[in-house]
N, C-alpha and C. Protein backbone atom coordinates (compact mmCIF):
# COMPACT_ATOMS: atom_id res chain seq x y z
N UNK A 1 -117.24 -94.90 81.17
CA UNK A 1 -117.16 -95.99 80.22
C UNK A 1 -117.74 -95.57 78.86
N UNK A 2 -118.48 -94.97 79.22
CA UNK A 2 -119.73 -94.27 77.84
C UNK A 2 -118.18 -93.63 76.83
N UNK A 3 -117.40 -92.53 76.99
CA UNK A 3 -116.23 -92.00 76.85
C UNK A 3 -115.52 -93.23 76.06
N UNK A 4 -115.21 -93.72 76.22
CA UNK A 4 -113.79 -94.71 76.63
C UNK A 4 -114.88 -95.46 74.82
N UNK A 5 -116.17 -96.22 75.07
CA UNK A 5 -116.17 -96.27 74.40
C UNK A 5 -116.59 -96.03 72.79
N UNK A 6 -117.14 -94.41 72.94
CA UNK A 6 -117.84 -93.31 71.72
C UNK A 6 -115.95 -93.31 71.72
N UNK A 7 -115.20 -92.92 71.94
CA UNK A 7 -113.76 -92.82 71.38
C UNK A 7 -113.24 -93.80 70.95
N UNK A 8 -113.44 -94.76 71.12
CA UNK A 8 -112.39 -96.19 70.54
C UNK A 8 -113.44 -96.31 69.01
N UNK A 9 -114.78 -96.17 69.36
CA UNK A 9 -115.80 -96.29 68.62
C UNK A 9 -115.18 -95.28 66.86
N UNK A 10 -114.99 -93.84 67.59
CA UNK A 10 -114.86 -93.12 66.32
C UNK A 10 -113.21 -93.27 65.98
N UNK A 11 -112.58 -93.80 66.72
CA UNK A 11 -110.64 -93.75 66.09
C UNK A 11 -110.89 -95.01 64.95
N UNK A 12 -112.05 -95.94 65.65
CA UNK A 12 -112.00 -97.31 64.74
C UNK A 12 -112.40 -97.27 63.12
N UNK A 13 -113.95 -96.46 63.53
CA UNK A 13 -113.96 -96.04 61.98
C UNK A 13 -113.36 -94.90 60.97
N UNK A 14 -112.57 -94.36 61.73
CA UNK A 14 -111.75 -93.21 60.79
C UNK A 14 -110.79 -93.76 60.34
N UNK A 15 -110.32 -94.68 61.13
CA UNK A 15 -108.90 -95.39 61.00
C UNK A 15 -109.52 -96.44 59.37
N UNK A 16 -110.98 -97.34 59.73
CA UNK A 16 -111.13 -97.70 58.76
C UNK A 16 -111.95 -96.95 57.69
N UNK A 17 -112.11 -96.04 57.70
CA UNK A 17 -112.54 -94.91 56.52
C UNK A 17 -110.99 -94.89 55.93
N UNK A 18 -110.23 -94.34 56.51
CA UNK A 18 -109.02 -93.54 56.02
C UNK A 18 -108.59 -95.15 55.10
N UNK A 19 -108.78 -96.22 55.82
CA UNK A 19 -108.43 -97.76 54.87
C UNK A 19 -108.94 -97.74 53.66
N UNK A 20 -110.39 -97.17 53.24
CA UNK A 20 -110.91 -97.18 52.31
C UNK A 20 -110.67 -95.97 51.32
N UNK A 21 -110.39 -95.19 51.87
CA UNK A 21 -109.81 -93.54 51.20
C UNK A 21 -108.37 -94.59 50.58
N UNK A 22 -107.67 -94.89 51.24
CA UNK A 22 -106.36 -95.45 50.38
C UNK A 22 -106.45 -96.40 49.82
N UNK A 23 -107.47 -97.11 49.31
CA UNK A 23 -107.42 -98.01 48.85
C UNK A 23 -107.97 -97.54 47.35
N UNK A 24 -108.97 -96.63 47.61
CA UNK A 24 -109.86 -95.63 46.62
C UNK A 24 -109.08 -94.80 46.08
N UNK A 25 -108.04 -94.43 46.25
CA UNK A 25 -106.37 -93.70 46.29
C UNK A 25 -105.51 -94.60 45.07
N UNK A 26 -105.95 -96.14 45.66
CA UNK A 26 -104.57 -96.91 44.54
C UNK A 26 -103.63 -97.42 45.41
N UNK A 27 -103.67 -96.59 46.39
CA UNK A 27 -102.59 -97.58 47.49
C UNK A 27 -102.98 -98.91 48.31
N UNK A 28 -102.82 -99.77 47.17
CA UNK A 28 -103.53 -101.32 47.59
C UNK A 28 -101.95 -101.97 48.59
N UNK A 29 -101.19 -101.69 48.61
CA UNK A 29 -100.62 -102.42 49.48
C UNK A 29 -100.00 -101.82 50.56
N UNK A 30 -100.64 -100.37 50.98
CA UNK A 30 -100.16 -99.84 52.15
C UNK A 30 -99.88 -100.54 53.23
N UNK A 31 -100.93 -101.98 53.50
CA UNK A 31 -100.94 -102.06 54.86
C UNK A 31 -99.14 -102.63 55.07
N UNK A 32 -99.01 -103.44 53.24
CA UNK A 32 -97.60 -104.11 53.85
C UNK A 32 -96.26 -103.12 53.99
N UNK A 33 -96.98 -102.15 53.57
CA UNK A 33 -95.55 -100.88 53.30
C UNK A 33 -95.89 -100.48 54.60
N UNK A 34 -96.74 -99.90 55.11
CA UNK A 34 -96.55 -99.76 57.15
C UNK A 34 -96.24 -100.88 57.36
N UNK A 35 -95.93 -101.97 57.16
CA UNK A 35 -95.71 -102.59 58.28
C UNK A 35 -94.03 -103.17 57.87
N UNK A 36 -93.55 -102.85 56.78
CA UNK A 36 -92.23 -102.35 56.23
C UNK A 36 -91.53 -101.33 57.35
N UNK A 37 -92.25 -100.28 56.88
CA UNK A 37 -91.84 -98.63 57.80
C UNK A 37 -91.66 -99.39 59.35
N UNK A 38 -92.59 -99.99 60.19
CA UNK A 38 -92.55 -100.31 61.28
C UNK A 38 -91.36 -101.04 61.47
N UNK A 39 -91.16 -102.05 60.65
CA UNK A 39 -90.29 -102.77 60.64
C UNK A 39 -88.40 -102.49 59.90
N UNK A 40 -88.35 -101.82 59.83
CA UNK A 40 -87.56 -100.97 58.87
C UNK A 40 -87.15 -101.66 58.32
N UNK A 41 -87.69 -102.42 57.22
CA UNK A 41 -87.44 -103.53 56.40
C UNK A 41 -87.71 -102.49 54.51
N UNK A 42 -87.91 -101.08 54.58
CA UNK A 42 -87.46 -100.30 53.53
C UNK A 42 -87.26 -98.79 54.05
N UNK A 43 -86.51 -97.73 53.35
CA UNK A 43 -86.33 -96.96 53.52
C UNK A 43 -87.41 -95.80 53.71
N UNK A 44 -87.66 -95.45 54.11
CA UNK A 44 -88.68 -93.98 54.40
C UNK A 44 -89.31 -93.32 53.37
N UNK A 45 -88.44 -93.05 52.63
CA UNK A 45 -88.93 -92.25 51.10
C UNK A 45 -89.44 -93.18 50.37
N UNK A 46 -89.13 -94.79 50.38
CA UNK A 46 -90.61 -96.06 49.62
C UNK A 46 -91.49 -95.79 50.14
N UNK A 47 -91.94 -95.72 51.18
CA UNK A 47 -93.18 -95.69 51.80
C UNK A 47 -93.90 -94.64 51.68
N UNK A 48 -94.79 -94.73 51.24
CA UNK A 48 -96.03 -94.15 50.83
C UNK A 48 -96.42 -93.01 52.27
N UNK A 49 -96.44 -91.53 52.35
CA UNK A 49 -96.87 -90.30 53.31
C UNK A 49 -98.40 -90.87 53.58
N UNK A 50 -99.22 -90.96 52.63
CA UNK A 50 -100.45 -91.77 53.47
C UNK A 50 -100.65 -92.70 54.17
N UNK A 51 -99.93 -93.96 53.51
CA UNK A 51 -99.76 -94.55 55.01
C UNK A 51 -98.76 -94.66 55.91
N UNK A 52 -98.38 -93.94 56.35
CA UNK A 52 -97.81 -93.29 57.39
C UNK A 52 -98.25 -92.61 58.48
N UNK A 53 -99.40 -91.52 57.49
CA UNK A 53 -99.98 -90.75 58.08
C UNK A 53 -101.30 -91.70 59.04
N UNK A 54 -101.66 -92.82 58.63
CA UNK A 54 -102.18 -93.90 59.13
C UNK A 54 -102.09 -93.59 60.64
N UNK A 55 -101.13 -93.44 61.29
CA UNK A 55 -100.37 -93.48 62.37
C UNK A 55 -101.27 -92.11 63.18
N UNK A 56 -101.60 -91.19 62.71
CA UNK A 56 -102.06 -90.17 63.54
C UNK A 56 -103.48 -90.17 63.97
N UNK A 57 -104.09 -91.11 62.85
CA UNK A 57 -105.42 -91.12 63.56
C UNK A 57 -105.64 -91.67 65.21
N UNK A 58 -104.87 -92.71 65.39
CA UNK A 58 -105.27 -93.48 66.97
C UNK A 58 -104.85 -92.38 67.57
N UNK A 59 -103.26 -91.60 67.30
CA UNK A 59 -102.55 -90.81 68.35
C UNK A 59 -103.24 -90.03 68.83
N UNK A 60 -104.23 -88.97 68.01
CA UNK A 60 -104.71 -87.87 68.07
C UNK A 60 -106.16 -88.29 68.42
N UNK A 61 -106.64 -89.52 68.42
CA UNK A 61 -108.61 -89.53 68.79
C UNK A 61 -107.55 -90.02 70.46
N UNK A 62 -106.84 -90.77 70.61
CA UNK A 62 -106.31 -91.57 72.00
C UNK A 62 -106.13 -90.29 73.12
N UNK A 63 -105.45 -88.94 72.51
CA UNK A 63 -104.98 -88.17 72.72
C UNK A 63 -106.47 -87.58 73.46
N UNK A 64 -107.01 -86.84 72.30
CA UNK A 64 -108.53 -86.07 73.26
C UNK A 64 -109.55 -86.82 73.80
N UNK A 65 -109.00 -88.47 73.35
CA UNK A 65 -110.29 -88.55 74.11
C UNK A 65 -109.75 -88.86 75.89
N UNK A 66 -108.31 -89.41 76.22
CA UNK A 66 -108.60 -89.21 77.03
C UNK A 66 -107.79 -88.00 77.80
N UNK A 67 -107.98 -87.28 77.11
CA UNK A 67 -108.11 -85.75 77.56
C UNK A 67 -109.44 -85.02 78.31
N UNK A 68 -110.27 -85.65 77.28
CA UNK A 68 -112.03 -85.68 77.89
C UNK A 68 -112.29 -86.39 79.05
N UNK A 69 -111.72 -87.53 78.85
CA UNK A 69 -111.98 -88.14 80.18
C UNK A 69 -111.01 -87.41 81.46
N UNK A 70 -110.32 -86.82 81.52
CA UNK A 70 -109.28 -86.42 82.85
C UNK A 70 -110.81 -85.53 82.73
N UNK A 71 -110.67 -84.35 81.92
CA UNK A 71 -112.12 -83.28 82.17
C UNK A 71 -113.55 -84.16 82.98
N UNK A 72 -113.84 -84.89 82.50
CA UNK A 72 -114.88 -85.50 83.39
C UNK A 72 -114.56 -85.91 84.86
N UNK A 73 -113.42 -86.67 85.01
CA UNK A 73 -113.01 -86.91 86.44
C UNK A 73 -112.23 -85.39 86.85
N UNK A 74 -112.79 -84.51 86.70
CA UNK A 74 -112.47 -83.01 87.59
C UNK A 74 -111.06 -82.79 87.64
N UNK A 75 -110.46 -83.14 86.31
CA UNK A 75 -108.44 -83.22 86.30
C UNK A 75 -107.66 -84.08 86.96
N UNK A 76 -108.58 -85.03 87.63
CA UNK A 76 -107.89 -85.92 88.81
C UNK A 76 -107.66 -86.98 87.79
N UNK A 77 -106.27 -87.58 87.30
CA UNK A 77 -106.05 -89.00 86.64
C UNK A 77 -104.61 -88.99 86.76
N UNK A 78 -104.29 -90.26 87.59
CA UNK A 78 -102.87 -91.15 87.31
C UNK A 78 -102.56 -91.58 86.40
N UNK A 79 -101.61 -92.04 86.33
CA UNK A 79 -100.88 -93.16 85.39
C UNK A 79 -101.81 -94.34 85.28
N UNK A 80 -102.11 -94.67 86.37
CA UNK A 80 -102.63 -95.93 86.09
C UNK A 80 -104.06 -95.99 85.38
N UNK A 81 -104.64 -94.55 86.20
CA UNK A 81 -106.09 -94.67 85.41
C UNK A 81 -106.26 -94.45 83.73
N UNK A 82 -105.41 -93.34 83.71
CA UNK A 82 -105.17 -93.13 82.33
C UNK A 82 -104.77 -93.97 81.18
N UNK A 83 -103.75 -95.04 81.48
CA UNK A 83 -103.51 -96.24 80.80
C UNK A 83 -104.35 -96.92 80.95
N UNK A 84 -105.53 -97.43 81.48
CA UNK A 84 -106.66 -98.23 81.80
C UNK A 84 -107.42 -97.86 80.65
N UNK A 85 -107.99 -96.53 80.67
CA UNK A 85 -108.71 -96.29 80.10
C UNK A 85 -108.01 -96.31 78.56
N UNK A 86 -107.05 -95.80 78.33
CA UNK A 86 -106.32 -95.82 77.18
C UNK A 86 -106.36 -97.35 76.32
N UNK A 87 -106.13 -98.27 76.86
CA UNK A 87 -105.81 -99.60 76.41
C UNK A 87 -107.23 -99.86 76.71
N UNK A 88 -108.07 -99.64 76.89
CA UNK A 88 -109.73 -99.95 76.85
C UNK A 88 -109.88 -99.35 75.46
N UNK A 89 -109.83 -97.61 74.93
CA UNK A 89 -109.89 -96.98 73.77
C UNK A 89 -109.67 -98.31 73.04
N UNK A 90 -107.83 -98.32 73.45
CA UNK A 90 -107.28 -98.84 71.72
C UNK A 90 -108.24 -100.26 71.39
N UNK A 91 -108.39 -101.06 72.68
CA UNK A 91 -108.87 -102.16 72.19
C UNK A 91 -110.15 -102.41 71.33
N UNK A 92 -110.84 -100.98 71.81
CA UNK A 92 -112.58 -101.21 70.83
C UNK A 92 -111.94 -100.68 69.47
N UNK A 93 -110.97 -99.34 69.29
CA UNK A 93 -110.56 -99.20 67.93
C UNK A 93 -109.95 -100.23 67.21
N UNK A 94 -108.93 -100.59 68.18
CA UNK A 94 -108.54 -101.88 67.20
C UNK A 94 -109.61 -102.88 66.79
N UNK A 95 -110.19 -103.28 67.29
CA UNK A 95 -111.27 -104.41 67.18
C UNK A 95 -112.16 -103.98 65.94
N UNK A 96 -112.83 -102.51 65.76
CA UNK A 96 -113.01 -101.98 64.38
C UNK A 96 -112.19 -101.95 63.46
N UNK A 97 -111.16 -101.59 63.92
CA UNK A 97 -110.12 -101.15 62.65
C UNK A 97 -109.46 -102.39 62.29
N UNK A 98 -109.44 -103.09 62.93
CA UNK A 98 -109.10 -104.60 62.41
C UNK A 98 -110.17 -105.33 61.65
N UNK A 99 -111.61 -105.37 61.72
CA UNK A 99 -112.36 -105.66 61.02
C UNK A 99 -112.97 -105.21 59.69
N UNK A 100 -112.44 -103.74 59.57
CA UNK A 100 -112.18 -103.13 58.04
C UNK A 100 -110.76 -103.38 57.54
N UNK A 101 -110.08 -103.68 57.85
CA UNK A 101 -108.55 -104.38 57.61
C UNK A 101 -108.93 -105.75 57.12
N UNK A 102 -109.28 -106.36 57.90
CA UNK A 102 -109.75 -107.98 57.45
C UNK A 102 -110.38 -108.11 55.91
N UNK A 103 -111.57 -107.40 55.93
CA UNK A 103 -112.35 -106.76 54.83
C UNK A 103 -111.23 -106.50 53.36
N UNK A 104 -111.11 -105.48 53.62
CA UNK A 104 -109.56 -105.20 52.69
C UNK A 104 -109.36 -105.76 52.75
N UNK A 105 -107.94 -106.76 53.31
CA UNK A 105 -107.38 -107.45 53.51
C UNK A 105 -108.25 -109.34 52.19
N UNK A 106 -109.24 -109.47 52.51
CA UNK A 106 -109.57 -110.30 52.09
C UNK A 106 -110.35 -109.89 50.54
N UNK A 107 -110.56 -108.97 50.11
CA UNK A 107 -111.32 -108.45 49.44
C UNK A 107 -110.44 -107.82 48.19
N UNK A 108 -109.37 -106.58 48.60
CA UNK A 108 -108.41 -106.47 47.66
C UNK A 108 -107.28 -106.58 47.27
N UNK A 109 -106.61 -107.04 48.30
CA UNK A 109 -105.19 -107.50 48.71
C UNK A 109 -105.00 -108.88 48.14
N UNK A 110 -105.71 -109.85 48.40
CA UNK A 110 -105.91 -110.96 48.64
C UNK A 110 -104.48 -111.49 49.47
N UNK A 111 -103.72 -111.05 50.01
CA UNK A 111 -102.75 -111.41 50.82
C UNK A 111 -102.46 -112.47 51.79
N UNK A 112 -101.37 -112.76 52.12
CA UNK A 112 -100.98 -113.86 52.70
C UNK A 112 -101.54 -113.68 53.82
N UNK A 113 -101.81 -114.63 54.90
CA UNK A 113 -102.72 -114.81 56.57
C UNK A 113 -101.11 -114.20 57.44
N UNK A 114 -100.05 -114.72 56.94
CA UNK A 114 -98.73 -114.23 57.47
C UNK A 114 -98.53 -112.96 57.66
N UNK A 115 -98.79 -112.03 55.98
CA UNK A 115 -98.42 -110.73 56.55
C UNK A 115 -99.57 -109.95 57.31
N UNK A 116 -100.85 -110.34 57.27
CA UNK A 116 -101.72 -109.90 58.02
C UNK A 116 -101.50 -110.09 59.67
N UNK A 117 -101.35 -111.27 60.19
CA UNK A 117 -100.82 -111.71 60.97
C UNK A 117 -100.11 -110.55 61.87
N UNK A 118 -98.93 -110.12 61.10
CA UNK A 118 -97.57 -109.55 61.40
C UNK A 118 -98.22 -108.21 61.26
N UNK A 119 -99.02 -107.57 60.46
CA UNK A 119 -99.66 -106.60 60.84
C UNK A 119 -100.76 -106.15 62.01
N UNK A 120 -101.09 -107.23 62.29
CA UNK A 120 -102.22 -106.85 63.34
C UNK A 120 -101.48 -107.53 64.65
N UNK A 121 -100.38 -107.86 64.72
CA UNK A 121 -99.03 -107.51 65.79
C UNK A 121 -98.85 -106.35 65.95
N UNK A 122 -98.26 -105.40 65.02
CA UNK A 122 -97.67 -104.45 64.58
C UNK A 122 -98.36 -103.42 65.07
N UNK A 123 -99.77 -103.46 64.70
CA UNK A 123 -100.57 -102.40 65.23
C UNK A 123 -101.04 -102.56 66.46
N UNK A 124 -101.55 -103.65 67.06
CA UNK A 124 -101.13 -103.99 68.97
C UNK A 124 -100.21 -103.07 69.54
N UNK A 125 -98.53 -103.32 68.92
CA UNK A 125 -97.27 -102.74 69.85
C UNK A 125 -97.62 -101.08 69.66
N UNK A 126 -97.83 -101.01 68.47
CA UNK A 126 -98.26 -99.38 68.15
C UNK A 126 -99.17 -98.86 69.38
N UNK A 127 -100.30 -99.64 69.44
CA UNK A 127 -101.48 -98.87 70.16
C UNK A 127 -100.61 -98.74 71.57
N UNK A 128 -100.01 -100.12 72.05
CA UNK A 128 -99.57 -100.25 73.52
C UNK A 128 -98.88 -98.59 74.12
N UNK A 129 -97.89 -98.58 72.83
CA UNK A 129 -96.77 -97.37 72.67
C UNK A 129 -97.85 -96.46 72.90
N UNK A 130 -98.60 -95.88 71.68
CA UNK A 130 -99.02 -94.99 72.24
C UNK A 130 -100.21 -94.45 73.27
N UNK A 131 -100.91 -95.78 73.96
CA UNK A 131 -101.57 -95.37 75.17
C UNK A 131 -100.36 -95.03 76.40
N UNK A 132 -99.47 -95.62 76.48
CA UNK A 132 -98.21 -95.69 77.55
C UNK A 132 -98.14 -94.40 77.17
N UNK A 133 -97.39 -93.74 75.76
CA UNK A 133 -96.92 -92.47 75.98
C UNK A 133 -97.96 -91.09 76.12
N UNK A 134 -99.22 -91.56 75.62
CA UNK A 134 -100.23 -90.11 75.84
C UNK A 134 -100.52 -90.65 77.76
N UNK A 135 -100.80 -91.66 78.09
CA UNK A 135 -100.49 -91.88 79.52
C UNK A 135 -99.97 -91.04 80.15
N UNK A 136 -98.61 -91.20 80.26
CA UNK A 136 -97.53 -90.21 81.29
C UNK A 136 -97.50 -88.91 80.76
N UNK A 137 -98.19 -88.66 79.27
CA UNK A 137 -98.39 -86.75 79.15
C UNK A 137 -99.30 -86.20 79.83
N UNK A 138 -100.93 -86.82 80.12
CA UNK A 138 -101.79 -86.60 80.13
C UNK A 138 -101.59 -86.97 82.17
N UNK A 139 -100.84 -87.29 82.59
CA UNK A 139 -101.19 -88.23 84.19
C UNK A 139 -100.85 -87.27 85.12
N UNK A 140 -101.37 -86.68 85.96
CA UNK A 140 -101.26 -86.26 86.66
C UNK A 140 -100.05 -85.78 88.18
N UNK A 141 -100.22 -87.21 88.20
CA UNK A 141 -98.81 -87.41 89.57
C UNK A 141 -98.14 -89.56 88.77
């Protein structure tokens, strides 16, 4: 558990560091341009490579950390354990990274409760996706 949550712990604040790097950047309305890109509601080349790149922080902390964890349980992890623990990660990251989002969100955006809303949907289906898919890379049998 200690694992599960020093990893959700550090994806949350990188995820919201990297919020504050783009915002310190000029890119004040990334969150609605990801959630454009997600939505393919503009073309690829509008959207801003930083936030985009948004996207690799969960993949890659979700990725080793529970990589670390199969190493602690002696290589032994299913599907099931692995998604357990995975959707445990995303939920403490999200729960940070949503609370430096909020922050932003209320602070320089001043944005609608709607598109926030639709963003912190957005990033839910994201996390789901990618605990499911580092899941069945990482699972054993």
């Amino acid at each position: 558990m200690r694992n599960v949550l020093l990893t959700g712990c550090i994806i949350g604040l990188l995820s919201g560091g990297w919020l504050l790097v783009l915002y310190l950047a000029g890119y004040l309305t990334f969150l609605t341009d990801l959630v454009s890109l997600l939505a393919f509601a503009k073309p690829l080349r509008q959207v801003p490579l930083l936030a985009a790149a948004a996207l690799w922080i969960p993949a890659g902390g979700l990725y080793f950390g529970l990589r670390n964890y199969k190493r602690i349980h002696d290589g032994k992890f299913t599907f099931r354990a692995a998604l357990t623990a995975g959707l445990k990660i995303i939920m403490v990251a999200g729960a940070l990274a949503l609370l430096f989002a909020l922050v932003y969100w209320r602070t320089a955006v001043h944005g609608a409760v709607n598109e926030f809303a639709g963003l912190a949907v957005a990033a839910l289906l994201a996390g789901l996706a990618l605990a499911v898919t580092i899941a069945l890379v990482l699972k054993d049998k």
